[in-house]
C-alpha atoms as a PDB file:
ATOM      1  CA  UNK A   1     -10.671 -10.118  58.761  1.00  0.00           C
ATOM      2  CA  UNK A   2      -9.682  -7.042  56.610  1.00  0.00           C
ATOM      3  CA  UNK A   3      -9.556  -3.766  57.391  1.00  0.00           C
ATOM      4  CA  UNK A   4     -12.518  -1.557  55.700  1.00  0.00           C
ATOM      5  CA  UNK A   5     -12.940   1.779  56.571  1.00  0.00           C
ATOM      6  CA  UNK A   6     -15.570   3.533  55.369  1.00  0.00           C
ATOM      7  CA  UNK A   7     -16.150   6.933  54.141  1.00  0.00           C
ATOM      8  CA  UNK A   8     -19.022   8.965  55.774  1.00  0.00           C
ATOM      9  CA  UNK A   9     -19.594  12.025  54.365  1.00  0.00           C
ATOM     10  CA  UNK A  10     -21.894  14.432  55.872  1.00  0.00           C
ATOM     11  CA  UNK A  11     -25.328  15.273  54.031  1.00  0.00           C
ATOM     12  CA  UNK A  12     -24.455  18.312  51.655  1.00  0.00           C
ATOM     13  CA  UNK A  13     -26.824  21.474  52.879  1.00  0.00           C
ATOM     14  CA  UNK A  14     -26.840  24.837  50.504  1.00  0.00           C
ATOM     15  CA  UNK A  15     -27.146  26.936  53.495  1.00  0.00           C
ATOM     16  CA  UNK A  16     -23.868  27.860  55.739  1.00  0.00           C
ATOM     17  CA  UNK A  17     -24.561  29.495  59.361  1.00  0.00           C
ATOM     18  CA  UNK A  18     -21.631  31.342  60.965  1.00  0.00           C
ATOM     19  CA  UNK A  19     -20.953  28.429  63.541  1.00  0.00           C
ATOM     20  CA  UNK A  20     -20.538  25.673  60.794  1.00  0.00           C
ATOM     21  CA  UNK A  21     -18.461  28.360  58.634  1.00  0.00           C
ATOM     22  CA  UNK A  22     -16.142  28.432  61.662  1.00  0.00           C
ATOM     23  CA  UNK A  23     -16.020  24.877  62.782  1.00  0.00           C
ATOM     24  CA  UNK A  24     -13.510  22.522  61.699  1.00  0.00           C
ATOM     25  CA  UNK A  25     -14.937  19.141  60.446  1.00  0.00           C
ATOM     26  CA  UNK A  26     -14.690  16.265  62.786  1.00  0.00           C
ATOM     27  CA  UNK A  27     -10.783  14.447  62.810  1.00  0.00           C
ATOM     28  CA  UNK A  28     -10.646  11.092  63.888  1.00  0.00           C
ATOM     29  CA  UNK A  29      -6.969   9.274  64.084  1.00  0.00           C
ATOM     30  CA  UNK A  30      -6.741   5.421  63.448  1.00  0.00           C
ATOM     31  CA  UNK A  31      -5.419   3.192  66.433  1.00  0.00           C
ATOM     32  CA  UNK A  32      -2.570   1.243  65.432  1.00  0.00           C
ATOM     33  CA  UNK A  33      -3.799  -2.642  66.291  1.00  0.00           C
ATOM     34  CA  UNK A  34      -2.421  -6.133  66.701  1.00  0.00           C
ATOM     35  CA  UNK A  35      -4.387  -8.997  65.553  1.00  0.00           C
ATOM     36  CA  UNK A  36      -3.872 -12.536  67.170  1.00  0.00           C
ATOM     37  CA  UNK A  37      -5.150 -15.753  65.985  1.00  0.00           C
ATOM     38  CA  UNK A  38      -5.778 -18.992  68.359  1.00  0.00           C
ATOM     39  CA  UNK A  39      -7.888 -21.821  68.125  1.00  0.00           C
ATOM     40  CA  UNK A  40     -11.039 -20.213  69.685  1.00  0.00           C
ATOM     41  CA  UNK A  41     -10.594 -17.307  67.449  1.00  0.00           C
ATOM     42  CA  UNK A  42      -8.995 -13.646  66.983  1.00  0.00           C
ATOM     43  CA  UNK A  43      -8.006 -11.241  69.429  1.00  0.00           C
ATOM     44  CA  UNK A  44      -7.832  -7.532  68.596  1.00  0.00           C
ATOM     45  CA  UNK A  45      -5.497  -5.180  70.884  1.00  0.00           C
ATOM     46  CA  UNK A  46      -6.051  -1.487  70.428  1.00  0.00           C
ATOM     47  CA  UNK A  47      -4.099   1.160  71.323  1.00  0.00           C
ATOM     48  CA  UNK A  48      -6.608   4.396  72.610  1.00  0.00           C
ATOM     49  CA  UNK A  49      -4.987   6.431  74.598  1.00  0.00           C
ATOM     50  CA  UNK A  50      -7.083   9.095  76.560  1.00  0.00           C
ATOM     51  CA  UNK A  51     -10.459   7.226  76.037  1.00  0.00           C
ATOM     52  CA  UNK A  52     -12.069   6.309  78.818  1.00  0.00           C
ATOM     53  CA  UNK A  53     -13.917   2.716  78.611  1.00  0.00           C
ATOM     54  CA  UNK A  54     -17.223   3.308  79.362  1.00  0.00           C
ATOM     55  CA  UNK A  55     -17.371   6.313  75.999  1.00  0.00           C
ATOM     56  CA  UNK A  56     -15.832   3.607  73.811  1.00  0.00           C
ATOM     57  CA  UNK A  57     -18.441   2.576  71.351  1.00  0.00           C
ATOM     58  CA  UNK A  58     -18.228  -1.145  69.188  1.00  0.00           C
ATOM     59  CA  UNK A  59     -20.469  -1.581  66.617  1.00  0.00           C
ATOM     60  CA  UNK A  60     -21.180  -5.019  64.325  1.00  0.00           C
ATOM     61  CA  UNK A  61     -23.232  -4.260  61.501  1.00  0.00           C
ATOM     62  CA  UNK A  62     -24.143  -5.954  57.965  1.00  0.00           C
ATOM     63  CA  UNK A  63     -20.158  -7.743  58.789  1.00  0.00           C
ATOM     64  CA  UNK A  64     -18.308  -4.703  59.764  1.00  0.00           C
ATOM     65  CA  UNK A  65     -16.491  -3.896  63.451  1.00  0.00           C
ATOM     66  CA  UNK A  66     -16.139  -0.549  63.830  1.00  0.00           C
ATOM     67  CA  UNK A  67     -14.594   1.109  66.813  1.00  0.00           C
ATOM     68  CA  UNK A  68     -15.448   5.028  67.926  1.00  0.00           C
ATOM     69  CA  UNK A  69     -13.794   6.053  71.039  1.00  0.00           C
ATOM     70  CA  UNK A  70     -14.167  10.311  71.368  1.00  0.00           C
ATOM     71  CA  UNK A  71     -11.200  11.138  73.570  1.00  0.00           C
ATOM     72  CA  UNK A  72     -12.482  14.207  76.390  1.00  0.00           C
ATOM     73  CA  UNK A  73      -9.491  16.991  76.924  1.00  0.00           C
ATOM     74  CA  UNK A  74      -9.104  17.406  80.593  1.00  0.00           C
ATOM     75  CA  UNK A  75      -7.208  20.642  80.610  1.00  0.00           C
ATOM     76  CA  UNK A  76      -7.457  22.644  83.768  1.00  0.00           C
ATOM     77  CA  UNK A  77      -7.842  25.877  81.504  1.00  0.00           C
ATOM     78  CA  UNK A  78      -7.951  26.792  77.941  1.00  0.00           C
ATOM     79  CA  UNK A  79      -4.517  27.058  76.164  1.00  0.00           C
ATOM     80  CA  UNK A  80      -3.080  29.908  75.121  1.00  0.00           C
ATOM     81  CA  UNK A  81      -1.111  28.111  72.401  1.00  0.00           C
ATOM     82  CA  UNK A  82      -1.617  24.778  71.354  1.00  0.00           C
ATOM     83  CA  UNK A  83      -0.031  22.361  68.337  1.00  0.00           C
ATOM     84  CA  UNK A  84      -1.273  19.510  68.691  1.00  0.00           C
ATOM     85  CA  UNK A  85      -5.237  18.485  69.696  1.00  0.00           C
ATOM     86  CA  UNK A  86      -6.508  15.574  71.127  1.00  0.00           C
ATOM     87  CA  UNK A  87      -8.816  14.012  68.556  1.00  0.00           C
ATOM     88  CA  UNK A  88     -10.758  10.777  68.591  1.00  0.00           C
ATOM     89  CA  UNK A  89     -10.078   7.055  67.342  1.00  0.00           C
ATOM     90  CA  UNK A  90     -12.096   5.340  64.321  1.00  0.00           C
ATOM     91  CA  UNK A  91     -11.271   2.001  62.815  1.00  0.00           C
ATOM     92  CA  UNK A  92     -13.632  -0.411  60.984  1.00  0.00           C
ATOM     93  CA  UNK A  93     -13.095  -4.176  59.966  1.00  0.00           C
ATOM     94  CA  UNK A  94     -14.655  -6.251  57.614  1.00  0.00           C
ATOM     95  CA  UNK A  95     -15.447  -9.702  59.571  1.00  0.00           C
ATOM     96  CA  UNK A  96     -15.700 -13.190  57.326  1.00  0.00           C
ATOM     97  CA  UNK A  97     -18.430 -15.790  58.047  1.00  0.00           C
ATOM     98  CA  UNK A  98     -15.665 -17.301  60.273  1.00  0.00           C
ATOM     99  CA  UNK A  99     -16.354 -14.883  63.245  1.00  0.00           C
ATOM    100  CA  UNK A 100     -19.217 -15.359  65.989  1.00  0.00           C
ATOM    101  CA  UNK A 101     -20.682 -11.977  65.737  1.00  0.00           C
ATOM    102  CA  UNK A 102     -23.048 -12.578  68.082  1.00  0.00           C
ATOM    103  CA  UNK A 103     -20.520 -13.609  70.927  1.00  0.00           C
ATOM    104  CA  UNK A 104     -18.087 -10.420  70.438  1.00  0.00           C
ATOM    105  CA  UNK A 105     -16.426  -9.267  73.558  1.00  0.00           C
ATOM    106  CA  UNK A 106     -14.264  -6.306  74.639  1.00  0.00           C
ATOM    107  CA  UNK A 107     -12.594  -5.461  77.657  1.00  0.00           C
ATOM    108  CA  UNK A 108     -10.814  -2.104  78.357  1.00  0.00           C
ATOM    109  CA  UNK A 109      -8.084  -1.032  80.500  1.00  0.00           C
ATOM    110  CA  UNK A 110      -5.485   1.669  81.034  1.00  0.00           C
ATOM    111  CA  UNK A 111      -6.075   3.249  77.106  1.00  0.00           C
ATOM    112  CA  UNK A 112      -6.109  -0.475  75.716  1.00  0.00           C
ATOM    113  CA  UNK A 113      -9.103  -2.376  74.357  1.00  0.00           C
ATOM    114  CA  UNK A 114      -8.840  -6.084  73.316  1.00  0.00           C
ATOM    115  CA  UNK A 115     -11.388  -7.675  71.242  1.00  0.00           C
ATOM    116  CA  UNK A 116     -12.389 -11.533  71.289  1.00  0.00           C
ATOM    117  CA  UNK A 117     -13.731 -12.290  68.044  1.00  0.00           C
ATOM    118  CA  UNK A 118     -14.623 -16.309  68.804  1.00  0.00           C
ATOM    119  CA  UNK A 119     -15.126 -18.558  65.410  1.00  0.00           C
ATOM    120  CA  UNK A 120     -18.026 -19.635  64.629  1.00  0.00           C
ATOM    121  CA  UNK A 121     -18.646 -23.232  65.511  1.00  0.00           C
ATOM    122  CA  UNK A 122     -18.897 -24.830  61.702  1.00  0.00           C
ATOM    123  CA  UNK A 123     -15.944 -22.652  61.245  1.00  0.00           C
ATOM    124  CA  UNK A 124     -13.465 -23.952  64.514  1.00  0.00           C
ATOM    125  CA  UNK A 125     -11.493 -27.431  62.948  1.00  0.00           C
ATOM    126  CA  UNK A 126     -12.434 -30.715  64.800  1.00  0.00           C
ATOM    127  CA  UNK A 127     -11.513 -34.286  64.247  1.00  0.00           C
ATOM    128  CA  UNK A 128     -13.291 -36.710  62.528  1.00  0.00           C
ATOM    129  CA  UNK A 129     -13.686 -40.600  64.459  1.00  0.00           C
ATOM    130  CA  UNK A 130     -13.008 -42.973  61.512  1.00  0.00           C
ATOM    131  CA  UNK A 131     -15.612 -46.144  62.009  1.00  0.00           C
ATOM    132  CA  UNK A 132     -14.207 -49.763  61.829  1.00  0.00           C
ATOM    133  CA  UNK A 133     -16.078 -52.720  61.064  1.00  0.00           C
END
């Protein structure tokens, strides 16, 4: 599994209004991960802090993981000053023919989400009886 993130630019438009001439483009910050192998298959652990599980969004398509997870600023009023900003997380992966994609699961808790990414059955190793006689 390799990481593969790609670039999505946004469709170019020849007309500005004064709310996109204002607005900064959307940030996103890449989660540092861990990546475990076993014998049933990998296990990603993600650091997201301030994303809550149920806006987390995982997404297999054409062999590629990717992760979104938009992270909601709970301030009780609007800052005065501020230098730093709560953005959100993006990360995509480029899966082999090893993985299951069909039988990807994630679970979520307390800002970390852990992947199972089983093998695919002609890809786990088994043993092979030898016949006699």
């Amino acid at each position: 599994m390799a990481e593969n993130t790609i670039q999505q630019t946004a469709p170019q438009s020849t007309e500005v209004t004064a709310t996109e001439a204002t607005r900064e483009p959307e940030r996103f910050v890449t989660p540092p991960v861990d990546i475990y192998e076993t014998k049933e298959g990998l296990t990603v652990v993600a650091d997201l802090p301030g994303a809550a599980p149920e806006t987390i969004g995982i997404d297999v398509e054409d062999g590629v993981l990717t992760i979104k997870a938009p992270v909601a600023e709970d301030a009780p009023r609007e800052a005065v000053y501020r230098e730093f900003a709560l953005v959100s997380y993006f990360r995509q992966f480029q899966l082999g023919e090893k993985i299951d994609q069909g039988a990807i699961r994630a679970d979520a808790r307390n800002g970390v989400l852990t992947l199972h990414l089983p093998f695919a059955e002609k890809a786990k190793p088994r043993r092979v009886a030898v016949a006699t006689g």
